[in-house]
C-alpha atoms as a PDB file:
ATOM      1  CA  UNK A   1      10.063  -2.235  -3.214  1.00  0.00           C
ATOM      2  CA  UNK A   2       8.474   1.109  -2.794  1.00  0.00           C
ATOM      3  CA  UNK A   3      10.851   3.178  -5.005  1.00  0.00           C
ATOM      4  CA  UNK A   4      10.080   0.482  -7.582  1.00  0.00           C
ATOM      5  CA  UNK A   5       6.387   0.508  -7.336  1.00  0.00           C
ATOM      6  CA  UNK A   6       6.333   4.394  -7.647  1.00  0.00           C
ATOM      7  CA  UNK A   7       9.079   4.207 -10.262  1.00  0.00           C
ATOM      8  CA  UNK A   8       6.636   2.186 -12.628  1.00  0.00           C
ATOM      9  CA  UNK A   9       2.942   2.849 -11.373  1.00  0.00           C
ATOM     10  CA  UNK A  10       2.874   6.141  -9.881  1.00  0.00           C
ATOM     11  CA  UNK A  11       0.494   8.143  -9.693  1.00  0.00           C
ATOM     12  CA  UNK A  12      -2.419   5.863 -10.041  1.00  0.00           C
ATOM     13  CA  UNK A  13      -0.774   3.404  -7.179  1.00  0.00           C
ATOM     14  CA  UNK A  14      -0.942   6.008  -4.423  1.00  0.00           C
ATOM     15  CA  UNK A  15      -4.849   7.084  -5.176  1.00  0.00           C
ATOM     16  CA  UNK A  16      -8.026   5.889  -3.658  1.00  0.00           C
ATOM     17  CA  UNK A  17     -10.673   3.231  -4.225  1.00  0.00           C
ATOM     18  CA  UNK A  18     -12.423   5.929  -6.831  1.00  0.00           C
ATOM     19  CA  UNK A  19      -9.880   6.237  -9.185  1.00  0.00           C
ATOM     20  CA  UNK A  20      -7.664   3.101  -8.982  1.00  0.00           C
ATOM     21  CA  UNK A  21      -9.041  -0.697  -8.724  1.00  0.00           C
ATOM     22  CA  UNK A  22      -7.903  -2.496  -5.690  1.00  0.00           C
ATOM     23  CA  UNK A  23      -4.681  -4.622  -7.841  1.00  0.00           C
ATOM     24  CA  UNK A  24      -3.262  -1.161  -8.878  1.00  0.00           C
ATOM     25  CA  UNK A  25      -2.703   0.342  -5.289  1.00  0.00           C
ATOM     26  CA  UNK A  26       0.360  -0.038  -3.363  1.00  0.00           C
ATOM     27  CA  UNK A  27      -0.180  -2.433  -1.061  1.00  0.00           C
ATOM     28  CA  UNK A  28      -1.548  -5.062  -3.458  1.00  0.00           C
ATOM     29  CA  UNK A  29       0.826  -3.981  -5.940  1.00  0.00           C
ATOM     30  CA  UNK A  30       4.021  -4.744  -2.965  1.00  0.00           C
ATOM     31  CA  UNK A  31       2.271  -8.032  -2.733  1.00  0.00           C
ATOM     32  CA  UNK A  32       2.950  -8.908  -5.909  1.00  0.00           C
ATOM     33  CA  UNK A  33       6.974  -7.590  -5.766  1.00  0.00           C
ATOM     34  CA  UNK A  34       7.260  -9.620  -2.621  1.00  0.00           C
ATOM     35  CA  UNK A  35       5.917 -12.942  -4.542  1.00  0.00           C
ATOM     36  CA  UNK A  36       7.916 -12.451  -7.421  1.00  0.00           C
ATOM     37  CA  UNK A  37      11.263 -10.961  -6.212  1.00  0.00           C
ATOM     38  CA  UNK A  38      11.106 -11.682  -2.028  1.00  0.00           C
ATOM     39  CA  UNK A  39      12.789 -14.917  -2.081  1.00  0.00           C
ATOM     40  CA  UNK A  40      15.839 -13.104  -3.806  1.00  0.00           C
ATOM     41  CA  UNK A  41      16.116 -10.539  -1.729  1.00  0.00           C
ATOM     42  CA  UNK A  42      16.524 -12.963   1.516  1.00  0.00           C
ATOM     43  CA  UNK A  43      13.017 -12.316   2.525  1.00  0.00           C
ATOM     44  CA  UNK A  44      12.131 -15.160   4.924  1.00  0.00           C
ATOM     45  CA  UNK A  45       8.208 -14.774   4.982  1.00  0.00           C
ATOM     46  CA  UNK A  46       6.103 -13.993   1.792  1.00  0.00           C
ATOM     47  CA  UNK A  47       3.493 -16.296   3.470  1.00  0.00           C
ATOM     48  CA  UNK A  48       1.472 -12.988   3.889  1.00  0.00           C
ATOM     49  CA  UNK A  49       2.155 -11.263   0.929  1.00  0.00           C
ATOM     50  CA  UNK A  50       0.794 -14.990  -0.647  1.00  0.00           C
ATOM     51  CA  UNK A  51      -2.682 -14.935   0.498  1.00  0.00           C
ATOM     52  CA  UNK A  52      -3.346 -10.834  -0.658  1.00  0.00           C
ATOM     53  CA  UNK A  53      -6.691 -11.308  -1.946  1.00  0.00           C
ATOM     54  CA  UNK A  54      -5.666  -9.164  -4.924  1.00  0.00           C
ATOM     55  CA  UNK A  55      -2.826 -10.664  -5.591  1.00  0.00           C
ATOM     56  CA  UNK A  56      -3.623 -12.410  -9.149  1.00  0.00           C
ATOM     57  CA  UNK A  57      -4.576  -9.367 -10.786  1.00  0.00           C
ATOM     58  CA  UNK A  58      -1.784  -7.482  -8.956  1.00  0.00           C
ATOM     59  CA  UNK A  59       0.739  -9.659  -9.859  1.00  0.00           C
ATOM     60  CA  UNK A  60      -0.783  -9.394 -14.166  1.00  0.00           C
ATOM     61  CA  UNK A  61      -0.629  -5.265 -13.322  1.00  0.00           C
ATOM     62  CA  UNK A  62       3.395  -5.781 -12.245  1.00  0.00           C
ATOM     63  CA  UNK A  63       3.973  -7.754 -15.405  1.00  0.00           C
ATOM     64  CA  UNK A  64       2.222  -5.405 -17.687  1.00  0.00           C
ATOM     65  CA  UNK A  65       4.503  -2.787 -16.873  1.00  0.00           C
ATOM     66  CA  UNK A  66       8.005  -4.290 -15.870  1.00  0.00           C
ATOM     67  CA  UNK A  67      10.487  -4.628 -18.213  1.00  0.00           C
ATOM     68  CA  UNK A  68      11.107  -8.294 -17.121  1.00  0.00           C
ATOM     69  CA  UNK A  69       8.752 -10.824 -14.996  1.00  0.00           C
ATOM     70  CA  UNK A  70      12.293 -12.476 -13.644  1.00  0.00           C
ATOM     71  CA  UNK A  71      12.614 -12.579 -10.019  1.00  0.00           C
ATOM     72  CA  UNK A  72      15.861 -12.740 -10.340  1.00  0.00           C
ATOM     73  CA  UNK A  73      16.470 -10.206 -12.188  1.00  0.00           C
ATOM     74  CA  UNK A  74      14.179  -7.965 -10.315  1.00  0.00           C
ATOM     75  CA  UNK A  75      15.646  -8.730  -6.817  1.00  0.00           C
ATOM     76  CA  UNK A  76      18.791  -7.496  -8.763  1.00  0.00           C
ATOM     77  CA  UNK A  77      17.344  -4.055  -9.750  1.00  0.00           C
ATOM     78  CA  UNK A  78      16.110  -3.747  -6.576  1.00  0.00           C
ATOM     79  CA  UNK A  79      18.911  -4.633  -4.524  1.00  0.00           C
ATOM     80  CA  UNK A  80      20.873  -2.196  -6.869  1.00  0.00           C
ATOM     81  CA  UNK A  81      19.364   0.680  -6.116  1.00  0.00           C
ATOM     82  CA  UNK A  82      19.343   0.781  -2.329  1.00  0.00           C
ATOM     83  CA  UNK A  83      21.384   3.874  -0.994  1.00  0.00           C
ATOM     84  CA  UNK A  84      23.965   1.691   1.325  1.00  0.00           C
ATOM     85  CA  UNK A  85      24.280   5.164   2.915  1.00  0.00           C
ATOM     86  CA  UNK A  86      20.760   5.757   3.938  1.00  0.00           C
ATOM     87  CA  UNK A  87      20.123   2.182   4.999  1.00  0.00           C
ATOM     88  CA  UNK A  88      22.917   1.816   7.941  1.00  0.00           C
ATOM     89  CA  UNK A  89      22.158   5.271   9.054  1.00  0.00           C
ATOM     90  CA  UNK A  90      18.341   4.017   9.558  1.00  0.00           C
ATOM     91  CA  UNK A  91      19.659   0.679  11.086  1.00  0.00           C
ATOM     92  CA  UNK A  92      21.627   3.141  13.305  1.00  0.00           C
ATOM     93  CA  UNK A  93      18.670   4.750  14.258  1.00  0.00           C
ATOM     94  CA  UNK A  94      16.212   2.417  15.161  1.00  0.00           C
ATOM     95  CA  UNK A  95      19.472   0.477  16.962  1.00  0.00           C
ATOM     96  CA  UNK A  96      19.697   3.626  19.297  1.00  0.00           C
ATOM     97  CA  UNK A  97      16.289   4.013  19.918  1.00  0.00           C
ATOM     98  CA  UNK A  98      15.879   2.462  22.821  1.00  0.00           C
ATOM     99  CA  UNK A  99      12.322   3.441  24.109  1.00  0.00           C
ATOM    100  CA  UNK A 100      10.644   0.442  25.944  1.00  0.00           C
ATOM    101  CA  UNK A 101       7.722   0.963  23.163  1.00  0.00           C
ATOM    102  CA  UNK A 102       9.668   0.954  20.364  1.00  0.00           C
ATOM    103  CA  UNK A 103       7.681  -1.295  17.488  1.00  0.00           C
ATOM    104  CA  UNK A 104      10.274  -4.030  16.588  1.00  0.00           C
END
């Protein structure tokens, strides 16, 4: 979801409060990717994502510049461009970390 919010809203997504409105930074705008696409994707709980503040406006932001409002379709895009590569060798990682603090 990252790569695809800095894909189609960078720069302005990763600025502050000064030079971006609330609905056009990240987090809102991942809010609004999790809503739409998150239920494709095998995400269990969008519950929080659901109740961002922002999300509304966020949400009218993602469909102003996607090339498609379909979840579906999204989730597909998405799911598309993960490096298969990159994402065992991080499951790998965090597997073998085995620190008793380790954030799970």
């Amino acid at each position: 979801i990252d790569a695809m919010i800095t894909k189609y809203h960078s720069p302005k997504c990763d600025q502050d409060h000064t030079k971006a409105r609330p609905y056009e930074q990240r987090p809102h705008l991942r809010s609004a990717y999790v809503v739409l696409a998150g239920t494709h994707m095998g995400m269990r709980d969008t519950l929080p994502s659901k109740n961002d503040r922002f999300l509304y406006k966020a949400q009218a932001e993602v469909e102003t510049k996607l090339p498609t409002s379909d979840g579906r379709c999204l989730a597909s895009e998405m799911m598309e461009s993960i490096d298969v590569h990159a994402f065992v060798m991080a499951l790998i990682t965090d597997i073998n970390n085995q620190s008793k603090t380790a954030d799970r």
